[in-house]
Each structure stands twice: as C-alpha cells, then as structure tokens.
PDB file of N, CA and C in Angstrom:
ATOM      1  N   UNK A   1     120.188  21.776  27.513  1.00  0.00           N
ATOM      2  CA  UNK A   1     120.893  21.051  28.550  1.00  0.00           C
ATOM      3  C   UNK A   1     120.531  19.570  28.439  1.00  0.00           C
ATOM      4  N   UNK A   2     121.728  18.550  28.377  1.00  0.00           N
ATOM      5  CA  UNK A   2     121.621  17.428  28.486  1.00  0.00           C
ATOM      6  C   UNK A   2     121.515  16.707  29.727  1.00  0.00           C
ATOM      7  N   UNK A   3     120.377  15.884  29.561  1.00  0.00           N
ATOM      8  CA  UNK A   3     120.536  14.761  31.216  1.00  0.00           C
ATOM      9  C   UNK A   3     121.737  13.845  30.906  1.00  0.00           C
ATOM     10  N   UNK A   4     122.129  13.117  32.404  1.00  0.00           N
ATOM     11  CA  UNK A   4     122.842  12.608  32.353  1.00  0.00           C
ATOM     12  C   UNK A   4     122.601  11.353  31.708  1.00  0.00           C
ATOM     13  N   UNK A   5     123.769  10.381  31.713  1.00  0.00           N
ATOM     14  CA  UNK A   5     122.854   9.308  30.789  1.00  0.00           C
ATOM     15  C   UNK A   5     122.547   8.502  32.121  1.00  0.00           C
ATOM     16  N   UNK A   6     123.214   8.598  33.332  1.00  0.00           N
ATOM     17  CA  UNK A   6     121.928   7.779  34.331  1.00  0.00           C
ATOM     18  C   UNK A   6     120.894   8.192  34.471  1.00  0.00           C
ATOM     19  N   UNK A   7     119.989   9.296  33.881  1.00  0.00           N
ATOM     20  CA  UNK A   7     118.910   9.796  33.984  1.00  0.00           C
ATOM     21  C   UNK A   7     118.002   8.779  33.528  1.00  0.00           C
ATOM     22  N   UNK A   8     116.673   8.820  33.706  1.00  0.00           N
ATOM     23  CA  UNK A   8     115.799   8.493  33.028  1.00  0.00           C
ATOM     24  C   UNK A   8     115.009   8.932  32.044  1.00  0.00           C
ATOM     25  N   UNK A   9     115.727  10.240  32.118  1.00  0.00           N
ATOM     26  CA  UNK A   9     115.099  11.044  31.194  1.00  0.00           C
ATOM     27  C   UNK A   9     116.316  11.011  30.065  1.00  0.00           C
ATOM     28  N   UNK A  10     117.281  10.447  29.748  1.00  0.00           N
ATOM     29  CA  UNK A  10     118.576  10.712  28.753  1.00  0.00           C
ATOM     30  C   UNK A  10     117.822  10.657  27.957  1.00  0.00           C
ATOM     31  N   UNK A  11     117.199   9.536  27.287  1.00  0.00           N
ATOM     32  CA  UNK A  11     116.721   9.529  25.759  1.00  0.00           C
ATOM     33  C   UNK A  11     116.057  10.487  25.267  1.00  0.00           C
ATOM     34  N   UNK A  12     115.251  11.601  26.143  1.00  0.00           N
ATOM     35  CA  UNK A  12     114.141  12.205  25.693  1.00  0.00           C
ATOM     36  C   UNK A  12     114.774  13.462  24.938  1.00  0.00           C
ATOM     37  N   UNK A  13     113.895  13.329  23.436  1.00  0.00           N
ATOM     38  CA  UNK A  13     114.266  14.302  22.346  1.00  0.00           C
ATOM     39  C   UNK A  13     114.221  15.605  22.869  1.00  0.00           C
ATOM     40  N   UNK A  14     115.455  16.588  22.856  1.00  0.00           N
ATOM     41  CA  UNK A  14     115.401  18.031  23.203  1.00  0.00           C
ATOM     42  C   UNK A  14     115.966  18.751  21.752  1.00  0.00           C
ATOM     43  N   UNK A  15     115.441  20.095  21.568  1.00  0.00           N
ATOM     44  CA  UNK A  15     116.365  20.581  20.332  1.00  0.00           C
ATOM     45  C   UNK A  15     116.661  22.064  21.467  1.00  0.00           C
ATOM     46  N   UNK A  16     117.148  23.199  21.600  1.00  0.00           N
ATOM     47  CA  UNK A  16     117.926  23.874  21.936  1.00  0.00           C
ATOM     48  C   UNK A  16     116.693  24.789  22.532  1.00  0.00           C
ATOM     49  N   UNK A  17     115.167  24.981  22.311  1.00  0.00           N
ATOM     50  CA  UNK A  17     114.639  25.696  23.399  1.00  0.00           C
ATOM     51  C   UNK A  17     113.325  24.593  23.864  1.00  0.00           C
ATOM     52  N   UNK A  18     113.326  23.272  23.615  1.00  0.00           N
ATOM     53  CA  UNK A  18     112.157  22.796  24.329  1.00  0.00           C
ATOM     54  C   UNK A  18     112.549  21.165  24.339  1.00  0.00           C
ATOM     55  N   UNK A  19     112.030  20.541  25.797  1.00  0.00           N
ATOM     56  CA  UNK A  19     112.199  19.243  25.955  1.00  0.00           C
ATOM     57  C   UNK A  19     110.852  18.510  25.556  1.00  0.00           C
ATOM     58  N   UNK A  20     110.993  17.708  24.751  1.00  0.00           N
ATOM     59  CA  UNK A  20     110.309  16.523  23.744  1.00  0.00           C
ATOM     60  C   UNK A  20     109.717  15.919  25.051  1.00  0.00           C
ATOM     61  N   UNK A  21     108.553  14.952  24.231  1.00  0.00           N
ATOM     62  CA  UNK A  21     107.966  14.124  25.253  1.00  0.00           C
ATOM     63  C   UNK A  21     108.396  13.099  25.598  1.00  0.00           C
ATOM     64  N   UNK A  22     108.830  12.429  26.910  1.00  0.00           N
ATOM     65  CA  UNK A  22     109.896  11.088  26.796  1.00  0.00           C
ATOM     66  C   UNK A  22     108.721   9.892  26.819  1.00  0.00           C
ATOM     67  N   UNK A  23     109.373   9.329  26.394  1.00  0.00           N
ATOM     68  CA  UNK A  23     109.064   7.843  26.065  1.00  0.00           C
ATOM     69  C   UNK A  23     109.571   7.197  26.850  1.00  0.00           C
ATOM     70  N   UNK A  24     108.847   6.762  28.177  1.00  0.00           N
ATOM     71  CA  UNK A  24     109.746   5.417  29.256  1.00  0.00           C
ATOM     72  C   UNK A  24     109.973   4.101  28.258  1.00  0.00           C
ATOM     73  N   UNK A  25     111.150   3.623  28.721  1.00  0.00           N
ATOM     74  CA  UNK A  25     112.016   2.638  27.764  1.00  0.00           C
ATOM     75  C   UNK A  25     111.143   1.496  28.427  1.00  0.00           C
ATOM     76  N   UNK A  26     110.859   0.353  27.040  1.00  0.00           N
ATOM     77  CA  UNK A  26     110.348  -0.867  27.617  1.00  0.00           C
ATOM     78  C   UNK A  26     111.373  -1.581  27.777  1.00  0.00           C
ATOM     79  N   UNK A  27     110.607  -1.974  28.865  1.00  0.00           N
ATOM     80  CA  UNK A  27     111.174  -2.932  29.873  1.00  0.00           C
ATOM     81  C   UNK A  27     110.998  -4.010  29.727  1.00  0.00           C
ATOM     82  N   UNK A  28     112.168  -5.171  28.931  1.00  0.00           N
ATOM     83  CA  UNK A  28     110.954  -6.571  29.057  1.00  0.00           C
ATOM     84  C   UNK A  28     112.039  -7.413  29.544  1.00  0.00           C
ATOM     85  N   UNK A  29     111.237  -8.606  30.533  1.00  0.00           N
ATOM     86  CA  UNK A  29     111.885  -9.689  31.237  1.00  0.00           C
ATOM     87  C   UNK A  29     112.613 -10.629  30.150  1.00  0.00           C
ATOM     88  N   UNK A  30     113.753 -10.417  30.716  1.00  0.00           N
ATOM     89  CA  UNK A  30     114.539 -11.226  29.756  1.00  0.00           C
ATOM     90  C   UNK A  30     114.915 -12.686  29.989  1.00  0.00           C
ATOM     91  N   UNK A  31     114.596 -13.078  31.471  1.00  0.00           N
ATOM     92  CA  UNK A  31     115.379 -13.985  32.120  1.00  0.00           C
ATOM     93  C   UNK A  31     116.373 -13.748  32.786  1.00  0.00           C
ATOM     94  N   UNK A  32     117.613 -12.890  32.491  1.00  0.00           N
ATOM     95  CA  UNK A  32     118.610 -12.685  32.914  1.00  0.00           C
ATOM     96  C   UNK A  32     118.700 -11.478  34.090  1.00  0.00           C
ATOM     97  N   UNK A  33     117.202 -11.383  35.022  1.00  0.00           N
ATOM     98  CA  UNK A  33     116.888 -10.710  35.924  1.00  0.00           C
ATOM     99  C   UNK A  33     117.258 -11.400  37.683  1.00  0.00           C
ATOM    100  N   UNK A  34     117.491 -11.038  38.533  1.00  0.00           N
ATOM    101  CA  UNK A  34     118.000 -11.132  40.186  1.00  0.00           C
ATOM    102  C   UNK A  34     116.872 -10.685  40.498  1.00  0.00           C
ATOM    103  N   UNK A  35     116.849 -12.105  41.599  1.00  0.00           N
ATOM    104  CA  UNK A  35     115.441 -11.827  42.243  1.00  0.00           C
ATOM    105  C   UNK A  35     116.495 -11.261  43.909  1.00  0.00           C
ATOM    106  N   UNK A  36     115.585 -10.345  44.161  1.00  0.00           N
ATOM    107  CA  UNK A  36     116.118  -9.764  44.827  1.00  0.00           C
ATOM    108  C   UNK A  36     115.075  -9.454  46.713  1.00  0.00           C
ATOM    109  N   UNK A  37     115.415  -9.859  47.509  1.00  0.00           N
ATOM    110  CA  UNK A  37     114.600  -9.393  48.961  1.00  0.00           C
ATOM    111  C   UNK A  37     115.218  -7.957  49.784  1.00  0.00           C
ATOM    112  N   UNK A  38     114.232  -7.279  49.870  1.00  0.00           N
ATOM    113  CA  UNK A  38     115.164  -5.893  50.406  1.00  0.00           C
ATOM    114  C   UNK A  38     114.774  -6.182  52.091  1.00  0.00           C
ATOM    115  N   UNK A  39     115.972  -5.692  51.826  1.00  0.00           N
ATOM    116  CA  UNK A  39     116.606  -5.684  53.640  1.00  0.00           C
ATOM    117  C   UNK A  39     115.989  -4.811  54.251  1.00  0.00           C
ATOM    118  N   UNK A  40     116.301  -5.121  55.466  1.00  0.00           N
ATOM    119  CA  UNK A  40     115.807  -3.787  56.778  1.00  0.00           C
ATOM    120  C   UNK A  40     116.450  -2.552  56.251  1.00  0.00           C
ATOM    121  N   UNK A  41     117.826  -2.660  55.679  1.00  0.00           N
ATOM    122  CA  UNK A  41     118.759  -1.195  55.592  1.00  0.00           C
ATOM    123  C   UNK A  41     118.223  -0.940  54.752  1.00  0.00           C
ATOM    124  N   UNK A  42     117.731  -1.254  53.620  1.00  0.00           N
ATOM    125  CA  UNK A  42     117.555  -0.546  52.846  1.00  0.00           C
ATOM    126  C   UNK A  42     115.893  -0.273  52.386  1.00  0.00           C
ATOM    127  N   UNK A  43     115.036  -0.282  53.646  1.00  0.00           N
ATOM    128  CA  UNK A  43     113.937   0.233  53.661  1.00  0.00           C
ATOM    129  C   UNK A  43     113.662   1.982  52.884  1.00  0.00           C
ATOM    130  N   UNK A  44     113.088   1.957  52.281  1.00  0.00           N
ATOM    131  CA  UNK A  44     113.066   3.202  51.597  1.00  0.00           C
ATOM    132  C   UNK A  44     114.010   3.763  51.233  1.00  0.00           C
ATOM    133  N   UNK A  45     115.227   3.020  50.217  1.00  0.00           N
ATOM    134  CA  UNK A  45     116.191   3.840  50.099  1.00  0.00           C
ATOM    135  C   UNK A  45     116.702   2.749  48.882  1.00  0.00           C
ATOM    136  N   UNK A  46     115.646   2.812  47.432  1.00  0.00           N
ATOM    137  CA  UNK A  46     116.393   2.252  46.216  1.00  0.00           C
ATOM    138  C   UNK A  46     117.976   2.667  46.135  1.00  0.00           C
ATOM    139  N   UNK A  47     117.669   4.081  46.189  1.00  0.00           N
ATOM    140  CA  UNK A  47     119.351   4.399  45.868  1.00  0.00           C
ATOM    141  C   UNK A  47     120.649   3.307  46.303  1.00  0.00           C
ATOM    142  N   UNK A  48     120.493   2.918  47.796  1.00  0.00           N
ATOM    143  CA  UNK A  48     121.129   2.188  48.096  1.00  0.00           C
ATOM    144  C   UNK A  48     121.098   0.486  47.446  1.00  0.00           C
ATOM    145  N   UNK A  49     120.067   0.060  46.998  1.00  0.00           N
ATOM    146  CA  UNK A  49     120.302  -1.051  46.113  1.00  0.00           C
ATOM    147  C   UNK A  49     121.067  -0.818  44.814  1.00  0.00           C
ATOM    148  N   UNK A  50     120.574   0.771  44.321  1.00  0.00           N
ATOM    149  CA  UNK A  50     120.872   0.904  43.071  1.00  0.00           C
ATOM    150  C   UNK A  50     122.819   1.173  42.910  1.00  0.00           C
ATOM    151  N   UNK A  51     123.486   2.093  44.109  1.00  0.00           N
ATOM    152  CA  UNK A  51     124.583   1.861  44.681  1.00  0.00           C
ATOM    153  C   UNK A  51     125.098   0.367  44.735  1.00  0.00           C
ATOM    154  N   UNK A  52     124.947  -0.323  45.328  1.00  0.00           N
ATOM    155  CA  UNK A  52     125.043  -1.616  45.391  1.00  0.00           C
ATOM    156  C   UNK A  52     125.746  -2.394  44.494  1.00  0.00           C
ATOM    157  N   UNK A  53     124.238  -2.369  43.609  1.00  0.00           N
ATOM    158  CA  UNK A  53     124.192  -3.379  42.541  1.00  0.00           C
ATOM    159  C   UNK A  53     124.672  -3.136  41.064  1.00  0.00           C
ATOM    160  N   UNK A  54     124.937  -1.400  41.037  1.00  0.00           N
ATOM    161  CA  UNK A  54     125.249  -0.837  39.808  1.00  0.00           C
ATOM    162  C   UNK A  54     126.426   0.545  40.122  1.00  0.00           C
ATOM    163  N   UNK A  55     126.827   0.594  41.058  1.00  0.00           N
ATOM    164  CA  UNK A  55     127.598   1.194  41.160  1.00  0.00           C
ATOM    165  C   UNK A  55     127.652   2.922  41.131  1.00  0.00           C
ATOM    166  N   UNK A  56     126.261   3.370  41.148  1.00  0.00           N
ATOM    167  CA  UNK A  56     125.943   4.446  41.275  1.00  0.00           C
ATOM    168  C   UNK A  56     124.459   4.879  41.911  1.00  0.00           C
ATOM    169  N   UNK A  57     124.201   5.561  43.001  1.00  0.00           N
ATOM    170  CA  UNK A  57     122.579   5.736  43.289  1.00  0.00           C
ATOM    171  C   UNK A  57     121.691   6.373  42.297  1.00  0.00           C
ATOM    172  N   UNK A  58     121.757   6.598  41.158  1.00  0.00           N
ATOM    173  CA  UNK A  58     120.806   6.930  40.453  1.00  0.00           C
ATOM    174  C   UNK A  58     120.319   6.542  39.366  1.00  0.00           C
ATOM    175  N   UNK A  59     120.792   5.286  39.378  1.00  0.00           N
ATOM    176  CA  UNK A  59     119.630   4.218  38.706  1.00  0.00           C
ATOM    177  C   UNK A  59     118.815   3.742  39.613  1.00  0.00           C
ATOM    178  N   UNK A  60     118.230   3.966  40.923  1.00  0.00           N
ATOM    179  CA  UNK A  60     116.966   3.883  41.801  1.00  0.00           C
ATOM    180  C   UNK A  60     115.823   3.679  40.598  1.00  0.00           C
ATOM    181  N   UNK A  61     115.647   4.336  39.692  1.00  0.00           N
ATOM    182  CA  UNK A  61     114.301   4.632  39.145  1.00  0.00           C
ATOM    183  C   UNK A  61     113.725   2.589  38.423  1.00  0.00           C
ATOM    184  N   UNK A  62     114.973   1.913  37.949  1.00  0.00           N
ATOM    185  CA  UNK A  62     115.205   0.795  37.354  1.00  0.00           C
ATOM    186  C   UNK A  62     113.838  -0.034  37.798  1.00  0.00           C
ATOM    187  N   UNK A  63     114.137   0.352  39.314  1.00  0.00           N
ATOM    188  CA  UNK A  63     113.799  -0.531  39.988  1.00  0.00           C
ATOM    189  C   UNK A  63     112.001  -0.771  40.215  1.00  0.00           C
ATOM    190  N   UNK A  64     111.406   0.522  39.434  1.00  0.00           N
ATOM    191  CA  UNK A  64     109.828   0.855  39.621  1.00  0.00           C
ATOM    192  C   UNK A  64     109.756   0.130  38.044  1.00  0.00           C
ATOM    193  N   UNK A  65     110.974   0.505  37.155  1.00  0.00           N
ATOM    194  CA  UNK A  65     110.192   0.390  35.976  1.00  0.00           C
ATOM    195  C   UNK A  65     109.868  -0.998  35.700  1.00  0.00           C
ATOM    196  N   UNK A  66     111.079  -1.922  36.342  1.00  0.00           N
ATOM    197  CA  UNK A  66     111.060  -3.515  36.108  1.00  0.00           C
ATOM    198  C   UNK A  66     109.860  -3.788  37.375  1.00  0.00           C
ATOM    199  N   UNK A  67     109.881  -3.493  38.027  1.00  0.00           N
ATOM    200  CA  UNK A  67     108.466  -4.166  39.151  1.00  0.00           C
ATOM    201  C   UNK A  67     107.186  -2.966  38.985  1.00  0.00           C
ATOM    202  N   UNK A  68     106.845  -3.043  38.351  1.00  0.00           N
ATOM    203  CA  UNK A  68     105.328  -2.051  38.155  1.00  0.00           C
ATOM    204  C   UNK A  68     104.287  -2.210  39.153  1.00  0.00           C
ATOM    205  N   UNK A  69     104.375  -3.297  39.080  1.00  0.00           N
ATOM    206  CA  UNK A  69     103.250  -4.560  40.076  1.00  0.00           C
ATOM    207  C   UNK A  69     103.319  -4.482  41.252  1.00  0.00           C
ATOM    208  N   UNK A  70     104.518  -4.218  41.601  1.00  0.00           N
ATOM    209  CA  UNK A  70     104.866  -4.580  43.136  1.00  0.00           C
ATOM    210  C   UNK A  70     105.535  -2.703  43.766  1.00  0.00           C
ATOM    211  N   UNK A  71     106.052  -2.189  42.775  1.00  0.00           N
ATOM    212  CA  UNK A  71     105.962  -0.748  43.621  1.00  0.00           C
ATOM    213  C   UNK A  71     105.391   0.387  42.708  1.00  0.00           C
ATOM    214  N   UNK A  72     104.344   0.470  43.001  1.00  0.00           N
ATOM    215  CA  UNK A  72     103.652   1.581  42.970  1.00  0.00           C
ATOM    216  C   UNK A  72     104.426   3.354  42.869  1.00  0.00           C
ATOM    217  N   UNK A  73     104.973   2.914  44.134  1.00  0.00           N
ATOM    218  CA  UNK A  73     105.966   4.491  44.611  1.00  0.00           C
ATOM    219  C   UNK A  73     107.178   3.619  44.821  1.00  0.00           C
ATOM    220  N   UNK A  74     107.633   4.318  44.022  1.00  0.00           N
ATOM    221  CA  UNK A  74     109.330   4.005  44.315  1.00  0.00           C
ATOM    222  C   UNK A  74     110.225   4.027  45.396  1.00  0.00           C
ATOM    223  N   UNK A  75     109.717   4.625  45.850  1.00  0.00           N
ATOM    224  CA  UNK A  75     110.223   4.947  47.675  1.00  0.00           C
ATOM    225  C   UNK A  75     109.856   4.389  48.630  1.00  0.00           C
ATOM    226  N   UNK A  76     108.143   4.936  48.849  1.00  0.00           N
ATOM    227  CA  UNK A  76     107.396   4.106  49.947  1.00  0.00           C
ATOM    228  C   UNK A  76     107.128   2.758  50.076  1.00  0.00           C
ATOM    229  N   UNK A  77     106.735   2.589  49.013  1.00  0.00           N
ATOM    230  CA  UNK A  77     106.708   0.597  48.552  1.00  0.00           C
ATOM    231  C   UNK A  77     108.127   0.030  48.855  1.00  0.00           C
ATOM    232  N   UNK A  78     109.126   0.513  48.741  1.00  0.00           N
ATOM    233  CA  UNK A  78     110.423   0.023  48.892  1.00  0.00           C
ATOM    234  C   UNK A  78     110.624  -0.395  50.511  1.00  0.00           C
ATOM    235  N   UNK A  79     109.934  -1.797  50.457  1.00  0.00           N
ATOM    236  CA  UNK A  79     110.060  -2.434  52.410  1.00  0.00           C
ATOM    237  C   UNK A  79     110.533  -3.187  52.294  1.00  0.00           C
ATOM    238  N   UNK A  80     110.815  -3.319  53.436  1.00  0.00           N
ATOM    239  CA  UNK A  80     111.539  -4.479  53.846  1.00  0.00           C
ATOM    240  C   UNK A  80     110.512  -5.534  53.750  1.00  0.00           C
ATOM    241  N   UNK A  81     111.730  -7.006  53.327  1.00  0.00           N
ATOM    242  CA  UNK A  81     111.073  -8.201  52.758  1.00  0.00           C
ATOM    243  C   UNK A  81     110.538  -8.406  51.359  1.00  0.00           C
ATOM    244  N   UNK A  82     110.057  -7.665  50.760  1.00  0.00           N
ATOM    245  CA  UNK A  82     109.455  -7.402  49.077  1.00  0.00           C
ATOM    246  C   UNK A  82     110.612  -8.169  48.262  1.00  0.00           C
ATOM    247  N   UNK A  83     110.362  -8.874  47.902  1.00  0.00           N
ATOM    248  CA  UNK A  83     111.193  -9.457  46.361  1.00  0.00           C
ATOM    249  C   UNK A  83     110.764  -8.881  45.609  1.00  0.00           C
ATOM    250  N   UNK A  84     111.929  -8.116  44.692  1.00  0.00           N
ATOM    251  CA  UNK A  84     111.653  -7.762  43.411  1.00  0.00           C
ATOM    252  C   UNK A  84     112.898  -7.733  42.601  1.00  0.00           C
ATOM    253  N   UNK A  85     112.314  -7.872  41.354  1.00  0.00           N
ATOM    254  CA  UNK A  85     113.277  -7.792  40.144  1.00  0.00           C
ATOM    255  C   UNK A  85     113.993  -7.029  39.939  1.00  0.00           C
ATOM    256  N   UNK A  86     115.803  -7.764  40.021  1.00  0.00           N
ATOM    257  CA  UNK A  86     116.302  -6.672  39.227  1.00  0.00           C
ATOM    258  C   UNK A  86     117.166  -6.721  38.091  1.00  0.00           C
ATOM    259  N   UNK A  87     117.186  -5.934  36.979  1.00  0.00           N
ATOM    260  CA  UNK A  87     117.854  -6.438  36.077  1.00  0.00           C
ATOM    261  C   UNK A  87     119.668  -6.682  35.689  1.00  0.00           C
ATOM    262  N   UNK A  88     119.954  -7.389  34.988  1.00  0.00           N
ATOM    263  CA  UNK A  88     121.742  -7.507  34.750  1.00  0.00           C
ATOM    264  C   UNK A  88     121.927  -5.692  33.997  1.00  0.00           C
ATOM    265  N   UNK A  89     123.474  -5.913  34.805  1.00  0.00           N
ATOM    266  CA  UNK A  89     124.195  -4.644  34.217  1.00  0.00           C
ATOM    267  C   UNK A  89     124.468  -4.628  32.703  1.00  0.00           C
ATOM    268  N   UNK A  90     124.117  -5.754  31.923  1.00  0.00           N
ATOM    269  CA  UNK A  90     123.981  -5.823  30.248  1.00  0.00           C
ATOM    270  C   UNK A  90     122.829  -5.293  29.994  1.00  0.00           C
ATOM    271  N   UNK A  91     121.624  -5.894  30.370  1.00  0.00           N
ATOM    272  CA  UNK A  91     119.990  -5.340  30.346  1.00  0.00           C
ATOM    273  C   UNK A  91     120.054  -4.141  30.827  1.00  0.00           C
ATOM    274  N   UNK A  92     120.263  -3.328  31.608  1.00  0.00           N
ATOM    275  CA  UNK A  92     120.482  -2.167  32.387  1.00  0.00           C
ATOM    276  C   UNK A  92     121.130  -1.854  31.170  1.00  0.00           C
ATOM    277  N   UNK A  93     122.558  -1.654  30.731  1.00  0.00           N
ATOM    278  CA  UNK A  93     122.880  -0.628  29.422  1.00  0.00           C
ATOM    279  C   UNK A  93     121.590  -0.442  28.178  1.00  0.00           C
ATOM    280  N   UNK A  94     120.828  -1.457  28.109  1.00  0.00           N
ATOM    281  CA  UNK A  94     120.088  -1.362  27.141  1.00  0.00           C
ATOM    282  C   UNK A  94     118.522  -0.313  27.194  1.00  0.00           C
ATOM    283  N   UNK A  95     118.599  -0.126  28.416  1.00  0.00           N
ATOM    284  CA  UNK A  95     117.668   0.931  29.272  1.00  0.00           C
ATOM    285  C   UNK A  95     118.003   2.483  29.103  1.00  0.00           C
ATOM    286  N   UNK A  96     119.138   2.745  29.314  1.00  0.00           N
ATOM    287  CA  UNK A  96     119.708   4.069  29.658  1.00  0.00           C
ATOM    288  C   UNK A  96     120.345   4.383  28.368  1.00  0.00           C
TER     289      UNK A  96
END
C-alpha cells in the first residue's frame, strides 16, 4: 500500500510485504520562506494553516519539519502569536 503523496511518509521505500526505513526529507532555508504569526483561530490546529496556505490539511507536518526550534510538538506548540516559518508552494513540491 502506497501513502499518499501528501504524506510524509510518500518517499519511504516499500517492496510488497515490508515498509523501509523513511528518511525525513531535508529541509533547508532557502530564503523563499513566509514568516508567518499564528492566530488565535488557529491555536492548535496546523491543519488549518496547512489548508490555508496549501490548499489541503495534510501538509500540517511541513510545519514541525521547517521550525524544529520553535515546535517541538506539532500541535501543542502550535500558539497563538509564535512566528514561524513557512515554506513556498515550489519548496513544498520539493519536500513531498
């Protein structure tokens, strides 16, 4: 079974009875990143940036891999006020 390719797991090598070890994709600042302040609404709820800004909620995960520093947990860390990075929908294809 294949992940989707919004997964984070798409890349990871499978052959027909066992899933390979994935390799999280590096992430590197390109410049061409949005600095970004999360709102009251969207206190604990990447999905909704990831909706937003990319047109689907399940690139949420983007958002831990480009700020390491600043969220810990992808969810709970996700408060209101926090600036964090997010990347262009060109940089983003190069991820997934």
């Amino acid at each position: 079974m294949a992940y989707s390719t919004n997964s984070i797991y798409a890349q990871t090598p499978m052959n027909s009875s066992f899933l390979g070890i994935w390799e999280p994709p590096d992430i590197v600042i390109t410049g061409n990143e949005t600095t970004i302040t999360i709102g009251r609404h969207m206190k604990f709820r990447p999905d909704l940036l990831s909706h937003e800004l990319y047109g689907t909620p399940k690139l949420w995960w983007i958002f831990k891999m480009i700020n390491p520093d600043k969220l810990n947990d992808p969810i709970w860390d996700f408060v209101e006020g926090l600036e964090i990075l997010t990347p262009s929908q060109a940089d983003l294809n190069t991820y997934i």
